[in-house]
PDB file of N, CA and C in Angstrom:
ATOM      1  N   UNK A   1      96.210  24.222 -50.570  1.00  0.00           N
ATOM      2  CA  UNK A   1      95.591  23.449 -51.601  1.00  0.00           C
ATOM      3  C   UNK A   1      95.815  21.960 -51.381  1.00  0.00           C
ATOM      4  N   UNK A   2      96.968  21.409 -50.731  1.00  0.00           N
ATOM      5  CA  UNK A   2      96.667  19.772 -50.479  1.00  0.00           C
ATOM      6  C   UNK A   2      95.889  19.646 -49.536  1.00  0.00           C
ATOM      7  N   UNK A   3      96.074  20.306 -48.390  1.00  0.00           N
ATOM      8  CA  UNK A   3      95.080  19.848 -47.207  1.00  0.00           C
ATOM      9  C   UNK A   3      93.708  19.663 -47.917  1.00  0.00           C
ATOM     10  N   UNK A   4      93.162  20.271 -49.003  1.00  0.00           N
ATOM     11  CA  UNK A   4      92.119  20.488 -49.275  1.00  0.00           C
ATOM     12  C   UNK A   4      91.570  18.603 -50.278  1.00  0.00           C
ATOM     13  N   UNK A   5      92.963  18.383 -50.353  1.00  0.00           N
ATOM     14  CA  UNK A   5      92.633  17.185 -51.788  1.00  0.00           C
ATOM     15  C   UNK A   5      92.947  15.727 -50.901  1.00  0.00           C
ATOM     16  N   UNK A   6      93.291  16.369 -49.498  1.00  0.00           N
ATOM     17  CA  UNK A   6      92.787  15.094 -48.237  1.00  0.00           C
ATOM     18  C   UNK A   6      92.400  14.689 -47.725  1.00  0.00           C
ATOM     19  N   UNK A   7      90.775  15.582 -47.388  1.00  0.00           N
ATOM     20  CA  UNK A   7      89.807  15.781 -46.761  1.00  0.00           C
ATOM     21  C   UNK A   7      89.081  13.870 -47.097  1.00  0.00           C
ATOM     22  N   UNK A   8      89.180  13.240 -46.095  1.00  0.00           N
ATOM     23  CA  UNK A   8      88.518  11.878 -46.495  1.00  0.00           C
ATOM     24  C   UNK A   8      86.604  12.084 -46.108  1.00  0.00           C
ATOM     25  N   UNK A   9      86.707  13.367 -46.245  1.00  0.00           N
ATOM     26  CA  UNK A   9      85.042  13.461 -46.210  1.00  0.00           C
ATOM     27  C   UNK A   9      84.642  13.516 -47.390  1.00  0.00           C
ATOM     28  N   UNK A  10      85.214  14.130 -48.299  1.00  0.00           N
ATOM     29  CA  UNK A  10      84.809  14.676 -49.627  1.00  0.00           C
ATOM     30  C   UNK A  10      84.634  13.399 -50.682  1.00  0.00           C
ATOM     31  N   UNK A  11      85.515  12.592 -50.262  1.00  0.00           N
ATOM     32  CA  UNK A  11      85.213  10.838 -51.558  1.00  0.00           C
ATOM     33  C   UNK A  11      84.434  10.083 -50.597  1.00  0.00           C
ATOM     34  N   UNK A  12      83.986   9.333 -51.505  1.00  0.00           N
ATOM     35  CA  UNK A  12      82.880   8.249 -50.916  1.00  0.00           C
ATOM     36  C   UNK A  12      83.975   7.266 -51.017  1.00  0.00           C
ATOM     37  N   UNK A  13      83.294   6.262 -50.046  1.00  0.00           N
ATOM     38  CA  UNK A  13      84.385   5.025 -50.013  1.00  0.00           C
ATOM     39  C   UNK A  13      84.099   4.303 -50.990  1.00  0.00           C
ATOM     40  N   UNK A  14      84.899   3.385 -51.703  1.00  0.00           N
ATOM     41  CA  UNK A  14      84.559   2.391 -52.528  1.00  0.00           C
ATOM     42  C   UNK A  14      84.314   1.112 -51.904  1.00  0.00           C
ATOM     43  N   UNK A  15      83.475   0.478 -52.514  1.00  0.00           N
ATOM     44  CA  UNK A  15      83.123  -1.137 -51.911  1.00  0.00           C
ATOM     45  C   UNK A  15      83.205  -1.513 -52.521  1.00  0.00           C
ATOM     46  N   UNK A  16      84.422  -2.291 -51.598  1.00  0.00           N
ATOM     47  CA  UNK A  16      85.514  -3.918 -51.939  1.00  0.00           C
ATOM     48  C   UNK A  16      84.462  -5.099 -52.572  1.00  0.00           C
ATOM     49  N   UNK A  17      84.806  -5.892 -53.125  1.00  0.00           N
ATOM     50  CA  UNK A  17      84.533  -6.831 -53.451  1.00  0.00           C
ATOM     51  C   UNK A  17      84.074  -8.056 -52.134  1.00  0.00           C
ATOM     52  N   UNK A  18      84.860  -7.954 -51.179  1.00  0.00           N
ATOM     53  CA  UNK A  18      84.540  -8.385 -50.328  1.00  0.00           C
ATOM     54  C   UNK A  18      82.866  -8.088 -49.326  1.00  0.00           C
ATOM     55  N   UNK A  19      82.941  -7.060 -49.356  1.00  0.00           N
ATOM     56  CA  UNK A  19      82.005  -6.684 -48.634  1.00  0.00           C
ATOM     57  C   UNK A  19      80.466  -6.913 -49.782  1.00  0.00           C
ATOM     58  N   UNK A  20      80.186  -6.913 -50.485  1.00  0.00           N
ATOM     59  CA  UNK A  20      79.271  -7.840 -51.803  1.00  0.00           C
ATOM     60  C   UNK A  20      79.007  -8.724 -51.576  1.00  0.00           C
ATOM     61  N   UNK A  21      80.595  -9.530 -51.555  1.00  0.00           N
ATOM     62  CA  UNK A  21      80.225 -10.828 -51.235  1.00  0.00           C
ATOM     63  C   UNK A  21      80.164 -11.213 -49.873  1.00  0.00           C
ATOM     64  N   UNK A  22      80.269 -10.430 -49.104  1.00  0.00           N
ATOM     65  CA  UNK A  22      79.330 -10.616 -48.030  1.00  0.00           C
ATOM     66  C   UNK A  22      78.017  -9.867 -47.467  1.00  0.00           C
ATOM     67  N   UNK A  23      77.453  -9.385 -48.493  1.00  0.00           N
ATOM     68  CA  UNK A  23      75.827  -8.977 -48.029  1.00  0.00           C
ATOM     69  C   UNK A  23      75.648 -10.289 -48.954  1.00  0.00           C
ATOM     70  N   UNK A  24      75.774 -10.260 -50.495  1.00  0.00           N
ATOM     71  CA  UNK A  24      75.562 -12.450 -50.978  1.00  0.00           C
ATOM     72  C   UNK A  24      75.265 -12.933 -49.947  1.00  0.00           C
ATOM     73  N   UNK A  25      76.252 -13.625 -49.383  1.00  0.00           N
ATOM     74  CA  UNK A  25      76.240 -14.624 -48.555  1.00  0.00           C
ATOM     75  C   UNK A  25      74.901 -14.345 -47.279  1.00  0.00           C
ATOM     76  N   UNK A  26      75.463 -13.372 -46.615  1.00  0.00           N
ATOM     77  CA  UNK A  26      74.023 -12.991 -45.452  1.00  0.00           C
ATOM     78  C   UNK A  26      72.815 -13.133 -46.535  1.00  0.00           C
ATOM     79  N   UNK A  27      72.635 -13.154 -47.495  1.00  0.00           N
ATOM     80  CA  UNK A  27      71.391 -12.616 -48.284  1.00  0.00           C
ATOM     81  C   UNK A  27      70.583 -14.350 -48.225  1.00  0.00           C
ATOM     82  N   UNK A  28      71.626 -15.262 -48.772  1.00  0.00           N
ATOM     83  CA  UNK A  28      71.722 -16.562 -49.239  1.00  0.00           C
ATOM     84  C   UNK A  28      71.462 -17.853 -47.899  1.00  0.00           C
ATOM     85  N   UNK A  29      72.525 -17.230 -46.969  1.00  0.00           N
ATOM     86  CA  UNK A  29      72.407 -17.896 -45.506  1.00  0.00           C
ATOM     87  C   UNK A  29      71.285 -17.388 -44.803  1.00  0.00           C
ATOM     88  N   UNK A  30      70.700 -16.266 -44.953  1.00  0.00           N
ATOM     89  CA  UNK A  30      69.312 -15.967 -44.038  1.00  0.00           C
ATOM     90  C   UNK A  30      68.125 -17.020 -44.772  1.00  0.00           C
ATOM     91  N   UNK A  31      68.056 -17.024 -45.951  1.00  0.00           N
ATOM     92  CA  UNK A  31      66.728 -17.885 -46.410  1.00  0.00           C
ATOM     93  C   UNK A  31      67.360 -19.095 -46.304  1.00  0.00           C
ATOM     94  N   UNK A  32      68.577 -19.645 -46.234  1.00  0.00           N
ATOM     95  CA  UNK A  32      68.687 -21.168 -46.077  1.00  0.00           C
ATOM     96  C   UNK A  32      68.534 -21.466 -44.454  1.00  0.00           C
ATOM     97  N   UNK A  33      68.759 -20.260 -43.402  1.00  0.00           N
ATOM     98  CA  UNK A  33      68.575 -21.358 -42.399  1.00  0.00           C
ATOM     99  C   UNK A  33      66.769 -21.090 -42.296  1.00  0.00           C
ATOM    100  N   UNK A  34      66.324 -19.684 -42.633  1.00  0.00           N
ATOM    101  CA  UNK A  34      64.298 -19.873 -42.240  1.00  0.00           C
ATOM    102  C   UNK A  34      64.322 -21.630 -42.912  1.00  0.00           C
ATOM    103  N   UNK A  35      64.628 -21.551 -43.522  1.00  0.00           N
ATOM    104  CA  UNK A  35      63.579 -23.288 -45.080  1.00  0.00           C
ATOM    105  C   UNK A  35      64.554 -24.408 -44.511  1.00  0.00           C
ATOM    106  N   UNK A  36      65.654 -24.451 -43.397  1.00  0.00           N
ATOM    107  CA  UNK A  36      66.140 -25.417 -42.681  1.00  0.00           C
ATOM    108  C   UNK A  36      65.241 -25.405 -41.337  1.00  0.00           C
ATOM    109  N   UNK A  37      65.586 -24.311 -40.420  1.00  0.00           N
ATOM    110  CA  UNK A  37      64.514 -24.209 -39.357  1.00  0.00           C
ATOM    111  C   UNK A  37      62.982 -24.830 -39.883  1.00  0.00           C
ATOM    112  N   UNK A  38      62.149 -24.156 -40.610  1.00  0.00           N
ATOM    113  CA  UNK A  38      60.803 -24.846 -40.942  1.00  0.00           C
ATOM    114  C   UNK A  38      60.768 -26.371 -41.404  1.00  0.00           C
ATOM    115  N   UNK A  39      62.207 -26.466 -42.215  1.00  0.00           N
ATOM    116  CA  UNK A  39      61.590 -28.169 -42.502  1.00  0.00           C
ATOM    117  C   UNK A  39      61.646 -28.781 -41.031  1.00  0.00           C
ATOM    118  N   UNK A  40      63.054 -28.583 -40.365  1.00  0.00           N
ATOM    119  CA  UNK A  40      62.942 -29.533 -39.040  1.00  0.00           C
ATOM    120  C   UNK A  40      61.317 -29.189 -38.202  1.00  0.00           C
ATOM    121  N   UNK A  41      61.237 -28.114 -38.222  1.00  0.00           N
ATOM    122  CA  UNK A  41      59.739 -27.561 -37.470  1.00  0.00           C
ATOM    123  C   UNK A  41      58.691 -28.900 -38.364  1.00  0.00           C
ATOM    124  N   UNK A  42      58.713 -28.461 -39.354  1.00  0.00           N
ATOM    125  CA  UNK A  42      57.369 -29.351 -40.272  1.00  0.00           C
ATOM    126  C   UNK A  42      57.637 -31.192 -39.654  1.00  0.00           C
ATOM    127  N   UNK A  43      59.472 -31.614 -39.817  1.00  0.00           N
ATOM    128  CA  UNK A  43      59.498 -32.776 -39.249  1.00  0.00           C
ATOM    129  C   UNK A  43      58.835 -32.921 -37.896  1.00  0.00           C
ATOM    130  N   UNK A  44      58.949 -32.165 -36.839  1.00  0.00           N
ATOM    131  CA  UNK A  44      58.652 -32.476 -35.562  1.00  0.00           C
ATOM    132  C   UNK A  44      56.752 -32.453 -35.802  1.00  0.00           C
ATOM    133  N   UNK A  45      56.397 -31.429 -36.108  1.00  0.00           N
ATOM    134  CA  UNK A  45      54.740 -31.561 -35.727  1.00  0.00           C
ATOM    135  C   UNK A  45      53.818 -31.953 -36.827  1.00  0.00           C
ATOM    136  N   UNK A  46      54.464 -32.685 -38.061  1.00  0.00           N
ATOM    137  CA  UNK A  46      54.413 -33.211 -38.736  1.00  0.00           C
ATOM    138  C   UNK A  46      53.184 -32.462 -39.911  1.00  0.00           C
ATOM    139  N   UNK A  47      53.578 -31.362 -39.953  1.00  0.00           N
ATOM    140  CA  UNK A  47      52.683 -30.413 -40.959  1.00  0.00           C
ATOM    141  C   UNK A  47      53.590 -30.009 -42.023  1.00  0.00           C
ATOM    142  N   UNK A  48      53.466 -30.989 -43.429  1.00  0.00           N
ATOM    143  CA  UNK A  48      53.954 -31.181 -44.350  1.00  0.00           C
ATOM    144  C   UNK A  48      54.862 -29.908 -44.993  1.00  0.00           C
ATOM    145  N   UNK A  49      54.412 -29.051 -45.844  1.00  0.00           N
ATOM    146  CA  UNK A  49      55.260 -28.204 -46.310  1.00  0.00           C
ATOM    147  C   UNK A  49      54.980 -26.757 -45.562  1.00  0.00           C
ATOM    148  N   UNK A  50      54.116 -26.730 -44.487  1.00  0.00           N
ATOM    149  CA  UNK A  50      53.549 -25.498 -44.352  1.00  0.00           C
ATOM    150  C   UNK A  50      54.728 -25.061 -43.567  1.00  0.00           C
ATOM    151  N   UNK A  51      55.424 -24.979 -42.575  1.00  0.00           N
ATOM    152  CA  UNK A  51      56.502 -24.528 -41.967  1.00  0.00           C
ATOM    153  C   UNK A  51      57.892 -24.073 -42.719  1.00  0.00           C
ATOM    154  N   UNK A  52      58.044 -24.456 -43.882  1.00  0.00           N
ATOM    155  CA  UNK A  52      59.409 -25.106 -44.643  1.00  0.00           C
ATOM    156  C   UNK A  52      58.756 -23.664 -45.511  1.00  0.00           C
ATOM    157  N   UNK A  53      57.688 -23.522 -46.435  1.00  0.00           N
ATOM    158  CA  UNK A  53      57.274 -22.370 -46.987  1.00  0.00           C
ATOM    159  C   UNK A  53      57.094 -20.805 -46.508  1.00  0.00           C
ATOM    160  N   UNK A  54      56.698 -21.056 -45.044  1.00  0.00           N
ATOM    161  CA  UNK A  54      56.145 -19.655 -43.780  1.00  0.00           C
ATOM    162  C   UNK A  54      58.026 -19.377 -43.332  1.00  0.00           C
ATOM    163  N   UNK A  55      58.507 -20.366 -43.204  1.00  0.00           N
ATOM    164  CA  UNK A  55      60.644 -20.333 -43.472  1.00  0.00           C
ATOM    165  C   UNK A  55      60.758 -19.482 -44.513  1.00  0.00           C
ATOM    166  N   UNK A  56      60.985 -20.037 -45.913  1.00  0.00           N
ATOM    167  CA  UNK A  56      61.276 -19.703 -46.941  1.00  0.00           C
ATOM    168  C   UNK A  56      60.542 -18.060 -47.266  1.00  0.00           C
ATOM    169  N   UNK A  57      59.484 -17.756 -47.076  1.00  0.00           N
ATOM    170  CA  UNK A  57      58.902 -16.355 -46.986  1.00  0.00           C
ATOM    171  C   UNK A  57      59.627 -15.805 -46.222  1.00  0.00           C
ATOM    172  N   UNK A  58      59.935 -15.757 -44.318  1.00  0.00           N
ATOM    173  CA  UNK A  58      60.313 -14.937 -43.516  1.00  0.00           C
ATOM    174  C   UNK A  58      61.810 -14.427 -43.887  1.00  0.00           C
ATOM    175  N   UNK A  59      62.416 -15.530 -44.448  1.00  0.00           N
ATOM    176  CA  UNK A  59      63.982 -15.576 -44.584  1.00  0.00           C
ATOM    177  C   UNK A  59      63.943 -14.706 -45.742  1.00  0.00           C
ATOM    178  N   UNK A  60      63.048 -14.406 -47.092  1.00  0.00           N
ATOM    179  CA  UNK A  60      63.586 -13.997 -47.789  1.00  0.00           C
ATOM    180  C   UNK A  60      63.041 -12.449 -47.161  1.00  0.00           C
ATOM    181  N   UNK A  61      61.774 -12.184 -46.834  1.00  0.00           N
ATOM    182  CA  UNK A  61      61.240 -10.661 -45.937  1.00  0.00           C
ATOM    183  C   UNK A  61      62.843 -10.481 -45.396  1.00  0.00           C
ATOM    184  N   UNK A  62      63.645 -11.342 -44.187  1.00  0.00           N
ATOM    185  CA  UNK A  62      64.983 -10.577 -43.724  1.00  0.00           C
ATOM    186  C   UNK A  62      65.710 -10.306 -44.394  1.00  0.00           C
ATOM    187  N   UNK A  63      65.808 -11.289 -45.541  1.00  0.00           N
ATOM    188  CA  UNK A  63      67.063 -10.735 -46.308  1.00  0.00           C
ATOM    189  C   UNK A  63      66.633  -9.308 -47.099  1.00  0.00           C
ATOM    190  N   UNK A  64      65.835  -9.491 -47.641  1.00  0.00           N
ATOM    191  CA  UNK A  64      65.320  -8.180 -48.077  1.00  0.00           C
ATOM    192  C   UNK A  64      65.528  -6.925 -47.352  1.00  0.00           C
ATOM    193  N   UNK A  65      65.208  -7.178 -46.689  1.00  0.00           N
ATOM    194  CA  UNK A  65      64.842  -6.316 -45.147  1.00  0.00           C
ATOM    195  C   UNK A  65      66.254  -5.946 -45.324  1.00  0.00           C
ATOM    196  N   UNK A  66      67.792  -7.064 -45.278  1.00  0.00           N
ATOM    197  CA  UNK A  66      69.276  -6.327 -44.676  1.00  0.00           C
ATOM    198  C   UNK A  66      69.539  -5.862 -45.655  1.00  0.00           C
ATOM    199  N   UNK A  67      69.403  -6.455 -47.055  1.00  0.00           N
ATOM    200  CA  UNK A  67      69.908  -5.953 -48.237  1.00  0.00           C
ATOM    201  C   UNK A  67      69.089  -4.359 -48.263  1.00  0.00           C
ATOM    202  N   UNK A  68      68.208  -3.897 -47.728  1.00  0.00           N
ATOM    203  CA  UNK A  68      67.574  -2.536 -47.776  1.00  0.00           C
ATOM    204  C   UNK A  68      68.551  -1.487 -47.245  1.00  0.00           C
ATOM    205  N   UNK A  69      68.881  -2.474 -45.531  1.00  0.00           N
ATOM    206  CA  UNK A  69      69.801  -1.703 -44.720  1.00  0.00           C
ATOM    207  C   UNK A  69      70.858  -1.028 -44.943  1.00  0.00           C
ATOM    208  N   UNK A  70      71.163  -2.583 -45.651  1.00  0.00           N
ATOM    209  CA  UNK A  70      72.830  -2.039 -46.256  1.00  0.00           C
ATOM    210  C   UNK A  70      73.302  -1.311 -47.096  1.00  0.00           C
ATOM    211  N   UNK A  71      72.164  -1.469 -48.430  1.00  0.00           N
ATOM    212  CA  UNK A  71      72.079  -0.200 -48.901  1.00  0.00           C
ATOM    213  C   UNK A  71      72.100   1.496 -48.663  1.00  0.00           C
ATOM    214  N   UNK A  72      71.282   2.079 -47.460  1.00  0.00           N
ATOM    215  CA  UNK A  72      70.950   2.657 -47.344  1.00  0.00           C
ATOM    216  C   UNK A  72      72.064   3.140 -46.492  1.00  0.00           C
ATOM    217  N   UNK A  73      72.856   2.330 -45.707  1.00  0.00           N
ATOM    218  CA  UNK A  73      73.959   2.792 -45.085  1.00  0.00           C
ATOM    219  C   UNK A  73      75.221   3.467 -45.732  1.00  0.00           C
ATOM    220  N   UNK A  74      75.263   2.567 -47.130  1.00  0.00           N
ATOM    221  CA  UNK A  74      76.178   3.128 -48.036  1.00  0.00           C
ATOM    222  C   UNK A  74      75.841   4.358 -48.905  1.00  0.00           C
ATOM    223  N   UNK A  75      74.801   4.671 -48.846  1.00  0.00           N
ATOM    224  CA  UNK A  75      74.755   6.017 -49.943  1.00  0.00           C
ATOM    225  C   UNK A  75      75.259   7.320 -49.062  1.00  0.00           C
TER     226      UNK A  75
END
């Protein structure tokens, strides 16, 4: 009967606080560098907000995209 109440298959792991706050952060740092990358892009070829916005879309599609992953890894 203990072997049975040790089995680390049978509990799910709990997630730390840490690990939250780090899908946050990846979530937060993926759309800040797309809308950093596009503004410098928009500075160089001098096409006003269109790069800085087509940024800001892709970055949030990835984050989306990891926050899906990560989810799905944990269930």
């Amino acid at each position: 009967m203990e072997n049975e109440s040790e089995k680390p298959s049978a509990k799910k792991p709990e997630k730390s606080p840490m690990a939250m706050a780090g899908a946050g952060f990846e979530f937060v740092s993926s759309i800040a560098l797309f809308v950093v990358g596009g503004y410098y892009l928009d500075d160089y070829l001098k096409t006003e907000p269109l790069w800085l916005l087509i940024g800001f879309f892709l970055g949030f599609l990835y984050a989306f995209y990891s926050l899906i992953k990560r989810a799905k890894e944990n269930e």
